[in-house]
C-alpha atoms as a PDB file:
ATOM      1  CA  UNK A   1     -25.478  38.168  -5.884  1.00  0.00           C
ATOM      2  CA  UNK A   2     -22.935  39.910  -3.390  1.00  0.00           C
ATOM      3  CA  UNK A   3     -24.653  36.810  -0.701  1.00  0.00           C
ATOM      4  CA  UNK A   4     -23.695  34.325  -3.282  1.00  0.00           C
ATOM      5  CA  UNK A   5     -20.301  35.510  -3.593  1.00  0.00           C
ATOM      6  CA  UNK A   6     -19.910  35.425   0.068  1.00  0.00           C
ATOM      7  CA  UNK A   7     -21.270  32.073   0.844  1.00  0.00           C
ATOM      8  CA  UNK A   8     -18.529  30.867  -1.881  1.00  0.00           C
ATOM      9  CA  UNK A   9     -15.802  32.509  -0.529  1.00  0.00           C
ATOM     10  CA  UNK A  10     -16.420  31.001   2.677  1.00  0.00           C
ATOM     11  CA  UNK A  11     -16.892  27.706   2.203  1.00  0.00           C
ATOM     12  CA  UNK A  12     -13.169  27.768  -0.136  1.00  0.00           C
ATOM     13  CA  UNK A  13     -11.747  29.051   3.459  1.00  0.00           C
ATOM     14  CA  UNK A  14     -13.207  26.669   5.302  1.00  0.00           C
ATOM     15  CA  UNK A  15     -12.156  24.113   2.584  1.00  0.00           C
ATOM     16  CA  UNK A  16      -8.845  25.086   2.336  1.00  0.00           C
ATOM     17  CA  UNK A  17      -8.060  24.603   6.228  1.00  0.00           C
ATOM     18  CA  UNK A  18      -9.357  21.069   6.354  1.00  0.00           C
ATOM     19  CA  UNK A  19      -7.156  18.448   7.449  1.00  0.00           C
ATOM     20  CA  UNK A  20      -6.477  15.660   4.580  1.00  0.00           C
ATOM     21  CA  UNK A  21      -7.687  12.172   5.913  1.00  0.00           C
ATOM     22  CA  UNK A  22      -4.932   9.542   5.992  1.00  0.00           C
ATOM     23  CA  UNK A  23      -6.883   6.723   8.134  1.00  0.00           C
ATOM     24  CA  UNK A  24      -6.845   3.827   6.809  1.00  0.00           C
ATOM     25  CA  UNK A  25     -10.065   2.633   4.680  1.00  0.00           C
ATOM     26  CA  UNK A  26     -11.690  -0.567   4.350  1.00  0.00           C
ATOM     27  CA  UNK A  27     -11.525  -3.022   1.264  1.00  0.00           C
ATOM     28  CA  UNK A  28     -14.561  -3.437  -0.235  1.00  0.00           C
ATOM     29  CA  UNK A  29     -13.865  -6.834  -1.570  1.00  0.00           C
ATOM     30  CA  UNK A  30     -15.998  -6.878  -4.579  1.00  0.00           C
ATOM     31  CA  UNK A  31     -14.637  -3.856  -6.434  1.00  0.00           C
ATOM     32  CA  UNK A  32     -11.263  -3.284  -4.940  1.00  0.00           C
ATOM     33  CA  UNK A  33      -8.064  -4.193  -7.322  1.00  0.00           C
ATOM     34  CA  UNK A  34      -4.494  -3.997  -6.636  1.00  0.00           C
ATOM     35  CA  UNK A  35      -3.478  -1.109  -8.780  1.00  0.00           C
ATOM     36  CA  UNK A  36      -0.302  -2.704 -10.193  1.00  0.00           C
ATOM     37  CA  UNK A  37      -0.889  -6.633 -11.041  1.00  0.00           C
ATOM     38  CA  UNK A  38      -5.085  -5.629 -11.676  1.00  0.00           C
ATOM     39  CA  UNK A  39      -5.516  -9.129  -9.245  1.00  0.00           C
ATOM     40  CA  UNK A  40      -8.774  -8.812  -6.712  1.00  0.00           C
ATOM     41  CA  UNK A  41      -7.619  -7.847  -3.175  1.00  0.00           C
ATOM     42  CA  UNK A  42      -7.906 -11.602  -1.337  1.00  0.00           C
ATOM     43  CA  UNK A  43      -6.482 -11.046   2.163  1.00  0.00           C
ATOM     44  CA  UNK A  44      -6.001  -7.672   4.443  1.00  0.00           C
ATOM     45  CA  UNK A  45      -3.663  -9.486   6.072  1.00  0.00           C
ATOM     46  CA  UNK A  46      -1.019  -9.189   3.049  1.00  0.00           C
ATOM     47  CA  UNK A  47      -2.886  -5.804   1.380  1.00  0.00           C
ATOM     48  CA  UNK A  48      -1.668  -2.637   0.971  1.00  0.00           C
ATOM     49  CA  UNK A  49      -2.671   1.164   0.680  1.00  0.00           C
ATOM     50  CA  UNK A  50      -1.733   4.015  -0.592  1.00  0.00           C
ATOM     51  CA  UNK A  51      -3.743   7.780   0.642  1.00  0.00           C
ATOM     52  CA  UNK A  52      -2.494  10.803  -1.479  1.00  0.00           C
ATOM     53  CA  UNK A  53      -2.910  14.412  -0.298  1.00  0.00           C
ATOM     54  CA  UNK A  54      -6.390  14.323  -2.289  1.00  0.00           C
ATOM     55  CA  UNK A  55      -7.816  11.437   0.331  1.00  0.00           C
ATOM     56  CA  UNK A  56      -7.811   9.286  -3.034  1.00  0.00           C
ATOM     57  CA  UNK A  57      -6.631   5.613  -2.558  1.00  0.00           C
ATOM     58  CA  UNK A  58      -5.136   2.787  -4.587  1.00  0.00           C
ATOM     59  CA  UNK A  59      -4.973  -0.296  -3.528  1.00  0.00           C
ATOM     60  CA  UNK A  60      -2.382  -3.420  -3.751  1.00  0.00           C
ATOM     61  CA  UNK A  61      -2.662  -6.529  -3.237  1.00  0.00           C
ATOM     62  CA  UNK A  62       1.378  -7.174  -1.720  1.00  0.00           C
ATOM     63  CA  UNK A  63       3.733  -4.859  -0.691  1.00  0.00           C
ATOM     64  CA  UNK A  64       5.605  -5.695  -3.562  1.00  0.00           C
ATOM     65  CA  UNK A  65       3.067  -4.487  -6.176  1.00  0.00           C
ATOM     66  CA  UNK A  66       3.476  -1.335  -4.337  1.00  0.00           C
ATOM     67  CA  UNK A  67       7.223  -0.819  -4.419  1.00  0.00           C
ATOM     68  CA  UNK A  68       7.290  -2.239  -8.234  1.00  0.00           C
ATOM     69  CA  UNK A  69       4.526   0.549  -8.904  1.00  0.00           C
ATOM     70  CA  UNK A  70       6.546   3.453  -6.853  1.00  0.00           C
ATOM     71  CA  UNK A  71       9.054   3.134  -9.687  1.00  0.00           C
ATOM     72  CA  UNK A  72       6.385   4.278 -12.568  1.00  0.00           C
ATOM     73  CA  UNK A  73       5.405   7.805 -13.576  1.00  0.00           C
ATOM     74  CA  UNK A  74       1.941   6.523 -12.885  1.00  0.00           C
ATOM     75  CA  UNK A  75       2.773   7.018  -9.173  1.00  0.00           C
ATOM     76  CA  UNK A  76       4.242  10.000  -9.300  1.00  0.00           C
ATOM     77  CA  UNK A  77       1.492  11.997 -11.293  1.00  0.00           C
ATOM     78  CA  UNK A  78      -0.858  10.288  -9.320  1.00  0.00           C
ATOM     79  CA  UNK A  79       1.026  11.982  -6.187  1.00  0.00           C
ATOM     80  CA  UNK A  80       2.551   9.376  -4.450  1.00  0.00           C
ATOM     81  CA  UNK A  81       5.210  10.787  -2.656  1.00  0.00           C
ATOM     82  CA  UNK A  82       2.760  12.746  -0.415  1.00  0.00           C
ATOM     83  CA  UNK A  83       0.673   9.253   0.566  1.00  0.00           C
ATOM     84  CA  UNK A  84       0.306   7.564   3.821  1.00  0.00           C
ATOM     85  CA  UNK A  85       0.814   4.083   3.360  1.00  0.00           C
ATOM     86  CA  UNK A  86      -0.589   0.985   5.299  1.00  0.00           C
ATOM     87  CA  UNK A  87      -0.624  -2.334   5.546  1.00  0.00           C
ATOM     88  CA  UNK A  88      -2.604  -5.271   7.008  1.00  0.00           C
ATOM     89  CA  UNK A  89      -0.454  -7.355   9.912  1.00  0.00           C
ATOM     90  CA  UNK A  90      -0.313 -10.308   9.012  1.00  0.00           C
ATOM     91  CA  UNK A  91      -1.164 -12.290  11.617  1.00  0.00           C
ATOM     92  CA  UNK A  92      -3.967  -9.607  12.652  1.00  0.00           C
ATOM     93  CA  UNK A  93      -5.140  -7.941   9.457  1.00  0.00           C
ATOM     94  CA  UNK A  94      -5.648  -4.754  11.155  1.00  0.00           C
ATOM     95  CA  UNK A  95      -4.123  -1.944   9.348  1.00  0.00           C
ATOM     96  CA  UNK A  96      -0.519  -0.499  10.365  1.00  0.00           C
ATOM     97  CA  UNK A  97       1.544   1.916   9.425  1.00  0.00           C
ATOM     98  CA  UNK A  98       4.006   0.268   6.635  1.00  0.00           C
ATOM     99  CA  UNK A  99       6.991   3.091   7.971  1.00  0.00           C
ATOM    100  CA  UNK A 100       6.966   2.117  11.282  1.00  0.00           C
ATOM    101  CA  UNK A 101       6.023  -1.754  10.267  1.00  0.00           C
ATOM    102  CA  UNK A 102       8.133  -4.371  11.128  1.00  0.00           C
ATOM    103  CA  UNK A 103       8.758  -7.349   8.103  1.00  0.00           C
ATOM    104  CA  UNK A 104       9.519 -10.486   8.285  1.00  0.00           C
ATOM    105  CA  UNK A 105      10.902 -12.946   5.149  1.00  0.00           C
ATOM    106  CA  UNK A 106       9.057 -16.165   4.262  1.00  0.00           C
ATOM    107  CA  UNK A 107       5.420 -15.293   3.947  1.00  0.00           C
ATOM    108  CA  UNK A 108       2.866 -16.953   1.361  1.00  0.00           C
ATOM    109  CA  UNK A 109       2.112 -13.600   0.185  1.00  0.00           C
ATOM    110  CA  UNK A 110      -0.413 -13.358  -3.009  1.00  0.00           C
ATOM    111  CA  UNK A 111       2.083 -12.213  -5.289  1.00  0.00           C
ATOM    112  CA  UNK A 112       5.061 -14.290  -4.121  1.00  0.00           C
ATOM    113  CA  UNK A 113       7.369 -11.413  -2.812  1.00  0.00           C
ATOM    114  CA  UNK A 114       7.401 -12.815   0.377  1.00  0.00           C
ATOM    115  CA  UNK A 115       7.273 -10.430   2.952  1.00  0.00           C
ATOM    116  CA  UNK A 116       4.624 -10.101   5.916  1.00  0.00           C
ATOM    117  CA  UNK A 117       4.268  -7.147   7.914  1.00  0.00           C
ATOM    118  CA  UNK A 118       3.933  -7.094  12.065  1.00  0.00           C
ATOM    119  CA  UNK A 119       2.730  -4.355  14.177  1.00  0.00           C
ATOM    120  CA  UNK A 120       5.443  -5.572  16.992  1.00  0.00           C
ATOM    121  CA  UNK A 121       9.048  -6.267  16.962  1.00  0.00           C
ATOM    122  CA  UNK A 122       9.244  -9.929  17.758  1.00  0.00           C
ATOM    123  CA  UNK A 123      12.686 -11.468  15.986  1.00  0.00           C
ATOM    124  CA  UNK A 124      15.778 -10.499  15.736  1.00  0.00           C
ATOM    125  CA  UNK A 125      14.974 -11.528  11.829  1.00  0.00           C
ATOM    126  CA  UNK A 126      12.586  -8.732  10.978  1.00  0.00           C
ATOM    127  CA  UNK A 127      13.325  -5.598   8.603  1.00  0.00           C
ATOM    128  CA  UNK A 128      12.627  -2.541   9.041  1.00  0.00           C
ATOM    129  CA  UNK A 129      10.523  -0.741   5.959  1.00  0.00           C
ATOM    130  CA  UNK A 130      13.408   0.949   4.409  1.00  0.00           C
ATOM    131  CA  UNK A 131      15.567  -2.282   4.430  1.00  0.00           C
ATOM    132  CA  UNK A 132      12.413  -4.320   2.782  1.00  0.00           C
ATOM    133  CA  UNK A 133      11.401  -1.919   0.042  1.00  0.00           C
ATOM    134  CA  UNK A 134      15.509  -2.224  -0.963  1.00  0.00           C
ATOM    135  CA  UNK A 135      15.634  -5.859  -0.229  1.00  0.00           C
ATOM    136  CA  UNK A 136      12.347  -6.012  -2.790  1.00  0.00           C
ATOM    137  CA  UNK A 137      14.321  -4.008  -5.057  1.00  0.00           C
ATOM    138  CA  UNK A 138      17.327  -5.897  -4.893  1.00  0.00           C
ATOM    139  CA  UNK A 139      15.233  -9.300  -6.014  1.00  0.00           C
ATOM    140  CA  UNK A 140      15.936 -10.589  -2.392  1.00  0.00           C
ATOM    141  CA  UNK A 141      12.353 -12.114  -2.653  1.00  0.00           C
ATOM    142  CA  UNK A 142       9.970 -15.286  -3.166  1.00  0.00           C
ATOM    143  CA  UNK A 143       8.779 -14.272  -6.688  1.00  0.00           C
ATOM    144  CA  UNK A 144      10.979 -16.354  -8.485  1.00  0.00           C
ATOM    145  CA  UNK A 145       9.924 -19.869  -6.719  1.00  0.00           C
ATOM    146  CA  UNK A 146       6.007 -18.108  -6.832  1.00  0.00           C
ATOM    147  CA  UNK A 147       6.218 -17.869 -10.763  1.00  0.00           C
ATOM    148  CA  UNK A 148       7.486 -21.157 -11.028  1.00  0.00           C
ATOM    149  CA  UNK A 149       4.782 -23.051  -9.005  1.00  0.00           C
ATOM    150  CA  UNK A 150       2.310 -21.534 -10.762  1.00  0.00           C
ATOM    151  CA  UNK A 151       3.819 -22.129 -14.720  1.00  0.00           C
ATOM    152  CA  UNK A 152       4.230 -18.055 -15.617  1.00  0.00           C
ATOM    153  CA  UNK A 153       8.214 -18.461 -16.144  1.00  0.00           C
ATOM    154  CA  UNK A 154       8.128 -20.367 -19.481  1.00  0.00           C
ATOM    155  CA  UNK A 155      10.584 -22.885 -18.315  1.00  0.00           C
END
């Protein structure tokens, strides 16, 4: 009994001192959803995700599914403000860091929001991620012209 107890109590230390894992994971294109329009991921180079503290990750298929879904309590229970977020380049696909991402206006993104993200600094026309999570939340974005092209606006 007393080795049982000790075997337990080591393995919570050890447990306890393990470093979360933010890298970035790969889509696995038959089960993976964005978490906020429930659409099936279609292109790395435009997804997003999210890694909380708990190494569990949610998935989005534009950045702007992500910054509508920051503003629910969804996000915040689920522990968002301790995730690593990344983001596909879109010219690459491989995976970036969306805070130190650069974003540039104009993309056919799946959703319509419009922005792409690039590993490098290449334009004086590129935002940084602050600037385009506030430009998203302005309405400074494609959607409008997306919802329209494909008939969801009721006009």
């Amino acid at each position: 009994m007393k080795k049982t107890i000790i075997i337990l109590a080591a393995i919570a230390l050890f447990s306890c001192n393990a470093e979360t894992d933010y890298s970035p994971r790969e889509i696995n294109w038959d089960r993976d959803i964005c978490i906020n329009c429930l659409m099936g991921l279609a292109d790395q180079k435009y997804s997003v995700q999210a890694i909380n503290k708990y190494e569990e990750v949610i998935w989005f298929d534009d950045l702007g599914c992500l910054v509508e879904y920051e503003k629910t309590d969804a996000w915040k229970k689920w522990d968002g403000e301790t995730a690593k977020i990344w983001i596909g380049d879109c010219e690459t696909g491989e995976w970036i860091d969306a805070a130190k991402a650069y974003y540039r206006y104009g993309d056919r993104t799946p959703m319509g929001y419009g922005y792409g993200a690039l590993k490098n600094n290449i334009g004086d026309s590129l935002f940084d991620y602050e600037t385009t999570v506030a430009r998203i939340n302005e309405g400074k974005t494609m959607r409008k012209t997306f919802l329209e092209q494909k008939k969801m606006l009721g006009h």
